[in-house]
PDB file of N, CA and C in Angstrom:
ATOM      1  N   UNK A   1       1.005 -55.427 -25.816  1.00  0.00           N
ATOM      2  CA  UNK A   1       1.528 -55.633 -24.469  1.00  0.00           C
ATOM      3  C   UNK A   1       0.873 -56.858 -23.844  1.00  0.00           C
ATOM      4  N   UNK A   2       1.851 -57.587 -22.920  1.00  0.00           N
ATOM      5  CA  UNK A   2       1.150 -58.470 -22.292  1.00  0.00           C
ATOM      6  C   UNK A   2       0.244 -58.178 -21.033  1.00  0.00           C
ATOM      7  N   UNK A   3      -0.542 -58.706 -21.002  1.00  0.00           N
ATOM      8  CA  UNK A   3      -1.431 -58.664 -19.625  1.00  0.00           C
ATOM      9  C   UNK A   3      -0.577 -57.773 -18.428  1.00  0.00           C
ATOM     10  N   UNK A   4       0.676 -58.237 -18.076  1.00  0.00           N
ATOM     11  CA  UNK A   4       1.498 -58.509 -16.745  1.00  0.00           C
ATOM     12  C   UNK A   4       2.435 -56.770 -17.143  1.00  0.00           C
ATOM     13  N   UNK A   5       2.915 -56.796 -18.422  1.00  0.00           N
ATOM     14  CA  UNK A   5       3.235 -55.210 -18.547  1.00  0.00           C
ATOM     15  C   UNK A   5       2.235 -54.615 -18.589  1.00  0.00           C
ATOM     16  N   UNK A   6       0.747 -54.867 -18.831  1.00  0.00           N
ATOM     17  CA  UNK A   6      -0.383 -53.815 -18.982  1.00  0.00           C
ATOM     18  C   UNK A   6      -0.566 -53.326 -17.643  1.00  0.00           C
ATOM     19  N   UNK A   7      -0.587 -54.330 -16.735  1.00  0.00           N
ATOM     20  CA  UNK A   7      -0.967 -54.404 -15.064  1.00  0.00           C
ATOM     21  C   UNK A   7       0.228 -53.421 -14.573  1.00  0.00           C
ATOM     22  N   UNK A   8       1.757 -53.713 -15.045  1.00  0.00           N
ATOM     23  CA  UNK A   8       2.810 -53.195 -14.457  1.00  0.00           C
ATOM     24  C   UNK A   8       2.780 -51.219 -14.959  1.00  0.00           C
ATOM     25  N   UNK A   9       2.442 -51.067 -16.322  1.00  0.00           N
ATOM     26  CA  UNK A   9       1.914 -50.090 -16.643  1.00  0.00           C
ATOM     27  C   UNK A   9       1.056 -48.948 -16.588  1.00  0.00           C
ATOM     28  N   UNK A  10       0.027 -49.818 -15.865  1.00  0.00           N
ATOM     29  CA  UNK A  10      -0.875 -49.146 -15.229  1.00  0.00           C
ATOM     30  C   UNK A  10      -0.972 -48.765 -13.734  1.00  0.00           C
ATOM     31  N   UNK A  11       0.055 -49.692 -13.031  1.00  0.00           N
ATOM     32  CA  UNK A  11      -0.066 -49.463 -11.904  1.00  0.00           C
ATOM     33  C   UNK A  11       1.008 -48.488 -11.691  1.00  0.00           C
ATOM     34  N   UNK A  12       2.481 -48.228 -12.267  1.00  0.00           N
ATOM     35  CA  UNK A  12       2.916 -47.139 -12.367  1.00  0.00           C
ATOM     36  C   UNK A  12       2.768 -46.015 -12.994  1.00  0.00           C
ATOM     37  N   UNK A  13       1.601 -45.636 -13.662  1.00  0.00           N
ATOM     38  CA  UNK A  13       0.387 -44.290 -13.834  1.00  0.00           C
ATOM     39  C   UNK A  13      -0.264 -44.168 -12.675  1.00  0.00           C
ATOM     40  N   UNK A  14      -0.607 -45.093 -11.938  1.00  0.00           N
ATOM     41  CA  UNK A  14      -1.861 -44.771 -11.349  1.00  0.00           C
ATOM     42  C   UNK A  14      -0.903 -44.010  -9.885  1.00  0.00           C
ATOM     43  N   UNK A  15       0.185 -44.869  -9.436  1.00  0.00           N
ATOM     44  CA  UNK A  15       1.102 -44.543  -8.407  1.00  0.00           C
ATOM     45  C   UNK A  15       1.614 -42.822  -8.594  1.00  0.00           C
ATOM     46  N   UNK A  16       1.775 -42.613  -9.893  1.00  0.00           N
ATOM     47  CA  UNK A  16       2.156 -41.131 -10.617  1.00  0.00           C
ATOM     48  C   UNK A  16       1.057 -40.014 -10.427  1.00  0.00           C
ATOM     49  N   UNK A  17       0.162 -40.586 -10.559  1.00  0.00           N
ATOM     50  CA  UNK A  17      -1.162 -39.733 -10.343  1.00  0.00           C
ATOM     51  C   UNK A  17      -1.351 -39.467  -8.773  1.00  0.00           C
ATOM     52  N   UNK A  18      -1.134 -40.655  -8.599  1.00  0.00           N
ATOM     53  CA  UNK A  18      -2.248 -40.963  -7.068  1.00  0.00           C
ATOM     54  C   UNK A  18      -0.964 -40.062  -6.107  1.00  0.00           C
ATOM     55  N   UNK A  19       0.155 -39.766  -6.301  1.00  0.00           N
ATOM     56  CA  UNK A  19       0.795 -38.774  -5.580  1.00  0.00           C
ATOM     57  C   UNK A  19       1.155 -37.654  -5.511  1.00  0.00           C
ATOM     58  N   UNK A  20       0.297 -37.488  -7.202  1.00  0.00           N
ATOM     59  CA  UNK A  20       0.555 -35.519  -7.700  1.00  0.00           C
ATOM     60  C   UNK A  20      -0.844 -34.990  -7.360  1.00  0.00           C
ATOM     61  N   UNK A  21      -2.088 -35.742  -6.765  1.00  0.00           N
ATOM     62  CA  UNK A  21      -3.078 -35.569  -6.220  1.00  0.00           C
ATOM     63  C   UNK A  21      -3.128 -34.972  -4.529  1.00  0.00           C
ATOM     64  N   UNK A  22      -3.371 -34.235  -4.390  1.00  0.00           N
ATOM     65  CA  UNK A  22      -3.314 -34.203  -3.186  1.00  0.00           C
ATOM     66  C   UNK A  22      -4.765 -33.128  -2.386  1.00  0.00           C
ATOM     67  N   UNK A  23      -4.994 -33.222  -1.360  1.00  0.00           N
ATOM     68  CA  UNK A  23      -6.315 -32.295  -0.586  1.00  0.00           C
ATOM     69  C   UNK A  23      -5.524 -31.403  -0.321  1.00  0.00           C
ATOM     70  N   UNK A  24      -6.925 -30.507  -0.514  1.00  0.00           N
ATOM     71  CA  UNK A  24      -6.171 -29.034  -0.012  1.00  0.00           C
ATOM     72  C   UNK A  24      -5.990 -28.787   2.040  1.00  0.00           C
ATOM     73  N   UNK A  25      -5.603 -27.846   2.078  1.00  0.00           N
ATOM     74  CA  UNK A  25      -5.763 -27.559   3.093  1.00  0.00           C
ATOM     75  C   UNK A  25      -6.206 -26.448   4.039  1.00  0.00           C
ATOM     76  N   UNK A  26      -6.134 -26.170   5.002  1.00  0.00           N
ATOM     77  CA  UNK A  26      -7.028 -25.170   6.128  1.00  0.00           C
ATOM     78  C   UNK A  26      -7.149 -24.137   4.809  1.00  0.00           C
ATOM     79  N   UNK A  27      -5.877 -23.663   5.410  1.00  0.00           N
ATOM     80  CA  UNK A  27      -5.806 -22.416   4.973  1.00  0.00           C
ATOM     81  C   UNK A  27      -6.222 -21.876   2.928  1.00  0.00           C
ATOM     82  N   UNK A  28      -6.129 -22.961   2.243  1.00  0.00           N
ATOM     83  CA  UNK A  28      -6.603 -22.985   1.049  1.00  0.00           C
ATOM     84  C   UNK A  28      -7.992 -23.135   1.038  1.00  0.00           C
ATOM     85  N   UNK A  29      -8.903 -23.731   1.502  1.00  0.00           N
ATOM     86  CA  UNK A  29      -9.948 -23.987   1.595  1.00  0.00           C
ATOM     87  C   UNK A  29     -10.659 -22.865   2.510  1.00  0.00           C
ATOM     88  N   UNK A  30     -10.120 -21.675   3.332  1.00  0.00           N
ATOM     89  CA  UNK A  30     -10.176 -20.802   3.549  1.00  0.00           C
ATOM     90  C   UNK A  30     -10.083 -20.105   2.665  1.00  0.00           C
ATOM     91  N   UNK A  31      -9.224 -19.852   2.056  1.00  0.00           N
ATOM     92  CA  UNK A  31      -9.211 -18.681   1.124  1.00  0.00           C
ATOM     93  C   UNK A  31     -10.134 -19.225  -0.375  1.00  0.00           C
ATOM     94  N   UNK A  32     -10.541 -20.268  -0.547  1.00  0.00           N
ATOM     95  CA  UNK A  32     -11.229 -20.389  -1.288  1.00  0.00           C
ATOM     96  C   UNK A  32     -12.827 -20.258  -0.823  1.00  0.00           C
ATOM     97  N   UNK A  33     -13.137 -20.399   0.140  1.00  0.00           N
ATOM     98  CA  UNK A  33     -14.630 -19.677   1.167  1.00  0.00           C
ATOM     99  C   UNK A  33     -14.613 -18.236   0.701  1.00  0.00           C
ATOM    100  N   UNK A  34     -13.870 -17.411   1.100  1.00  0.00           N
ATOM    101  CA  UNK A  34     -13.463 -15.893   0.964  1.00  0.00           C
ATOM    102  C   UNK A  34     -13.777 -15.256  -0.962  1.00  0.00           C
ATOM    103  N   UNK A  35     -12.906 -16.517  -1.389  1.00  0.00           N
ATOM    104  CA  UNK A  35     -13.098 -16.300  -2.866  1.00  0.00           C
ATOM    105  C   UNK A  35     -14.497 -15.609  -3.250  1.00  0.00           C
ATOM    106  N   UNK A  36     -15.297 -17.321  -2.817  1.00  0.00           N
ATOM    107  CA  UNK A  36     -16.798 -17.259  -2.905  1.00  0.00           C
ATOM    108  C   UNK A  36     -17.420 -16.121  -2.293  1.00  0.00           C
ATOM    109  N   UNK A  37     -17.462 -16.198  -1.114  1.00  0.00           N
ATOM    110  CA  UNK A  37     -18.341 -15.458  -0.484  1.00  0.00           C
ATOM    111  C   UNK A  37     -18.158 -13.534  -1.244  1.00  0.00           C
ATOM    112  N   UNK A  38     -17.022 -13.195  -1.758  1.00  0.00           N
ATOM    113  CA  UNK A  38     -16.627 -12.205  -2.288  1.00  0.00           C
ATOM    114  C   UNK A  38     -17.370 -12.119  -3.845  1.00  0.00           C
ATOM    115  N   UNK A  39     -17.305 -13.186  -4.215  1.00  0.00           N
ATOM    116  CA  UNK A  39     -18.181 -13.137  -6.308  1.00  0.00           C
ATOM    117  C   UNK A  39     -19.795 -13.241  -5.616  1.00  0.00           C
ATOM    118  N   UNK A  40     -20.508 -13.723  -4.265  1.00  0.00           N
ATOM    119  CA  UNK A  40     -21.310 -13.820  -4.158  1.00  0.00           C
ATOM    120  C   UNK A  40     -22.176 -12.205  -3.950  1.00  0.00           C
ATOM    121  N   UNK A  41     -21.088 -11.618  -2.982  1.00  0.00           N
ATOM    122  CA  UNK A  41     -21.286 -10.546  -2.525  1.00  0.00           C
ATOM    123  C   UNK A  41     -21.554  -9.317  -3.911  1.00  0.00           C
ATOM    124  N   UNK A  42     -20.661  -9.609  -4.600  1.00  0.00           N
ATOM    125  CA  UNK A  42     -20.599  -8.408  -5.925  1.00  0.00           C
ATOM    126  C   UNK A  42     -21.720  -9.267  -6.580  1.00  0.00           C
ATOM    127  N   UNK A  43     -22.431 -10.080  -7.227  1.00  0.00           N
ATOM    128  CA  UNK A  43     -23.386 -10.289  -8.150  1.00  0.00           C
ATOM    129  C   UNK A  43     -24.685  -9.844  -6.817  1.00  0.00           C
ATOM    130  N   UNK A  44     -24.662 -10.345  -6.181  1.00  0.00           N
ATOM    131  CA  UNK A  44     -25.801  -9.601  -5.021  1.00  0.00           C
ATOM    132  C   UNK A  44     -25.809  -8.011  -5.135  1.00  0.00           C
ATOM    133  N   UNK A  45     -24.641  -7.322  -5.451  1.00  0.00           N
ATOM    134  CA  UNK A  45     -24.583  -5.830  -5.194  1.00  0.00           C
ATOM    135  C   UNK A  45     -25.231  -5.263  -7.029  1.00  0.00           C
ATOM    136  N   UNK A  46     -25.039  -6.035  -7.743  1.00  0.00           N
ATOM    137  CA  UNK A  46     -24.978  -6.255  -9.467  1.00  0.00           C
ATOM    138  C   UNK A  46     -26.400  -6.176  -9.347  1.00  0.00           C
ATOM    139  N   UNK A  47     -27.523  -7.149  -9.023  1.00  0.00           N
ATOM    140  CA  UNK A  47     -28.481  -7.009  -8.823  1.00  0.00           C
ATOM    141  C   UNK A  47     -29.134  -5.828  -8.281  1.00  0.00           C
ATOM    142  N   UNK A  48     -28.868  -5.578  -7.333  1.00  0.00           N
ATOM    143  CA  UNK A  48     -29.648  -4.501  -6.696  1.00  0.00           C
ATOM    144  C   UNK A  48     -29.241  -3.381  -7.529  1.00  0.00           C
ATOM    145  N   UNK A  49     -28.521  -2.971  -7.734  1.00  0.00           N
ATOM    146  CA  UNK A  49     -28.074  -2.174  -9.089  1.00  0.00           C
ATOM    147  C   UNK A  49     -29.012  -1.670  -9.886  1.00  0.00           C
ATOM    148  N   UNK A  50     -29.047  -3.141 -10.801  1.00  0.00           N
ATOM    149  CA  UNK A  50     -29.718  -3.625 -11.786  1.00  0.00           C
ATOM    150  C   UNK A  50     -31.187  -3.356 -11.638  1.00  0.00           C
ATOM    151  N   UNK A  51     -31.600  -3.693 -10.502  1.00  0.00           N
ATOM    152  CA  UNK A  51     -33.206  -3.194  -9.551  1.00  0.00           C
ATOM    153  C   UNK A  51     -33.613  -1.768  -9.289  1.00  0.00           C
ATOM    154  N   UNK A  52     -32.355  -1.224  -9.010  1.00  0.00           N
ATOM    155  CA  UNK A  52     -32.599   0.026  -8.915  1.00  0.00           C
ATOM    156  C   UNK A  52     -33.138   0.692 -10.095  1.00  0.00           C
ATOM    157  N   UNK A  53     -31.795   0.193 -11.380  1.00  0.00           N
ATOM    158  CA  UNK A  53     -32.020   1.137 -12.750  1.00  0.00           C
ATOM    159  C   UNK A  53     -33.256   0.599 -13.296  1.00  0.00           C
ATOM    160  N   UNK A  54     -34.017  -0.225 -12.811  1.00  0.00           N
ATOM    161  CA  UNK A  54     -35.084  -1.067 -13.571  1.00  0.00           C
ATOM    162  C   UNK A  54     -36.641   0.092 -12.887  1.00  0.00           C
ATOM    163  N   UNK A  55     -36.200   0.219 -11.476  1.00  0.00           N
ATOM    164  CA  UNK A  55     -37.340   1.369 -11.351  1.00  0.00           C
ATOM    165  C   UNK A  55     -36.838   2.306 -11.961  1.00  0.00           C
ATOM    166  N   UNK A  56     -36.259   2.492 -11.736  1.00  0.00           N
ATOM    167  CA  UNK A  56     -35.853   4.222 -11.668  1.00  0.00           C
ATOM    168  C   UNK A  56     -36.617   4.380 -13.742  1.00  0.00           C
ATOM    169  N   UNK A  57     -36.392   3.627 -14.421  1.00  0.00           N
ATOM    170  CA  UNK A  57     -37.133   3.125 -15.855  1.00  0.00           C
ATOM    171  C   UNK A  57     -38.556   3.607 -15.812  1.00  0.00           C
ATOM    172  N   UNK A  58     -38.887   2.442 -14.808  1.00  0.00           N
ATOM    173  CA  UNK A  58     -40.114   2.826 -14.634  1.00  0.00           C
ATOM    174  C   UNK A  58     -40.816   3.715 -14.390  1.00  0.00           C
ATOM    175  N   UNK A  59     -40.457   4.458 -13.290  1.00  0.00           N
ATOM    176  CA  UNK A  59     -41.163   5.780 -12.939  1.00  0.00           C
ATOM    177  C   UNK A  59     -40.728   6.839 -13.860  1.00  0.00           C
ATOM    178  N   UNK A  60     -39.504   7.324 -14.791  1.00  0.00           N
ATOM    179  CA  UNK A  60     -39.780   7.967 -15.443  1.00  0.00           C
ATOM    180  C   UNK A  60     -40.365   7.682 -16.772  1.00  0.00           C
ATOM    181  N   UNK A  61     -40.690   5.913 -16.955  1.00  0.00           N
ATOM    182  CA  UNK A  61     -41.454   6.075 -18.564  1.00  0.00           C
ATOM    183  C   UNK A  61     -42.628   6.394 -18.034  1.00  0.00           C
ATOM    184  N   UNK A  62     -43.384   5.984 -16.797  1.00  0.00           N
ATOM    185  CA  UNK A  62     -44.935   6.577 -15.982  1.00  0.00           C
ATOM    186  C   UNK A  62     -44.468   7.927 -16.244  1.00  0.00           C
ATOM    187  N   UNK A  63     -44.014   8.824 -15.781  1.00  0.00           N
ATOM    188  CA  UNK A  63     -43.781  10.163 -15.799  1.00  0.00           C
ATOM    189  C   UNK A  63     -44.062  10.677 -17.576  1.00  0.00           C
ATOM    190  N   UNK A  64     -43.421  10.082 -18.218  1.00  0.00           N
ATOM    191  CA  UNK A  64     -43.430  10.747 -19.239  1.00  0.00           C
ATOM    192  C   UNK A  64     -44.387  10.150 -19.809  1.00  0.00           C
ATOM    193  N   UNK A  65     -45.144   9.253 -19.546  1.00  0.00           N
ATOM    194  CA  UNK A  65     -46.682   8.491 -20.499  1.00  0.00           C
ATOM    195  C   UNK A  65     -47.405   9.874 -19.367  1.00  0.00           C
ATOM    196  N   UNK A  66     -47.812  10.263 -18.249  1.00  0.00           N
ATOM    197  CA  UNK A  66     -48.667  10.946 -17.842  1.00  0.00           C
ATOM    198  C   UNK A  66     -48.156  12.238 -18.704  1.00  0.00           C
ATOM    199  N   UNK A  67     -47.238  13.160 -18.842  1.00  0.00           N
ATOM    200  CA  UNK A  67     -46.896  14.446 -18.419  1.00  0.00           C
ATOM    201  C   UNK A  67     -47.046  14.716 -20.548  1.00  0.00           C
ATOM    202  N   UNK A  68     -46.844  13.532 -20.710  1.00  0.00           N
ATOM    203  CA  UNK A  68     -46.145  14.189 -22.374  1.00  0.00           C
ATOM    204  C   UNK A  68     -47.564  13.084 -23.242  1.00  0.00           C
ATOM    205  N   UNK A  69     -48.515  12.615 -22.678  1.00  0.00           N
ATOM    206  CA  UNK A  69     -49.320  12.235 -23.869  1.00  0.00           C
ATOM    207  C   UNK A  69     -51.067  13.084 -23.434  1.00  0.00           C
TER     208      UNK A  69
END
């Protein structure tokens, strides 16, 4: 290709792109906050969970190292 079709080529890609691009808006960018704040909320709840079953481990392997050795 010459220079002048490379230029003409590229600038009708870039025109193709540059208009299937677009920002979101309010209300998408809202519901994508919500998204988050919702996967944040359940791995926060996952944890404490997880904290709980991690004592709850604990005090009965203490329990059973005192009661059974």
């Amino acid at each position: 290709m010459k220079n002048k079709e490379k230029i003409c080529f590229f600038n009708l890609h870039f025109s193709f792109l540059e208009n299937s691009i677009r920002g979101l808006d309010e209300d998408e960018t809202g519901f994508l906050a919500r998204i988050d704040k919702a996967k944040i909320e359940k791995q926060r709840e996952l944890k404490r969970m997880e904290q709980e079953e991690i004592e709850e481990l604990k005090i009965s392997f203490f329990f059973h190292l005192i009661f059974f050795y």
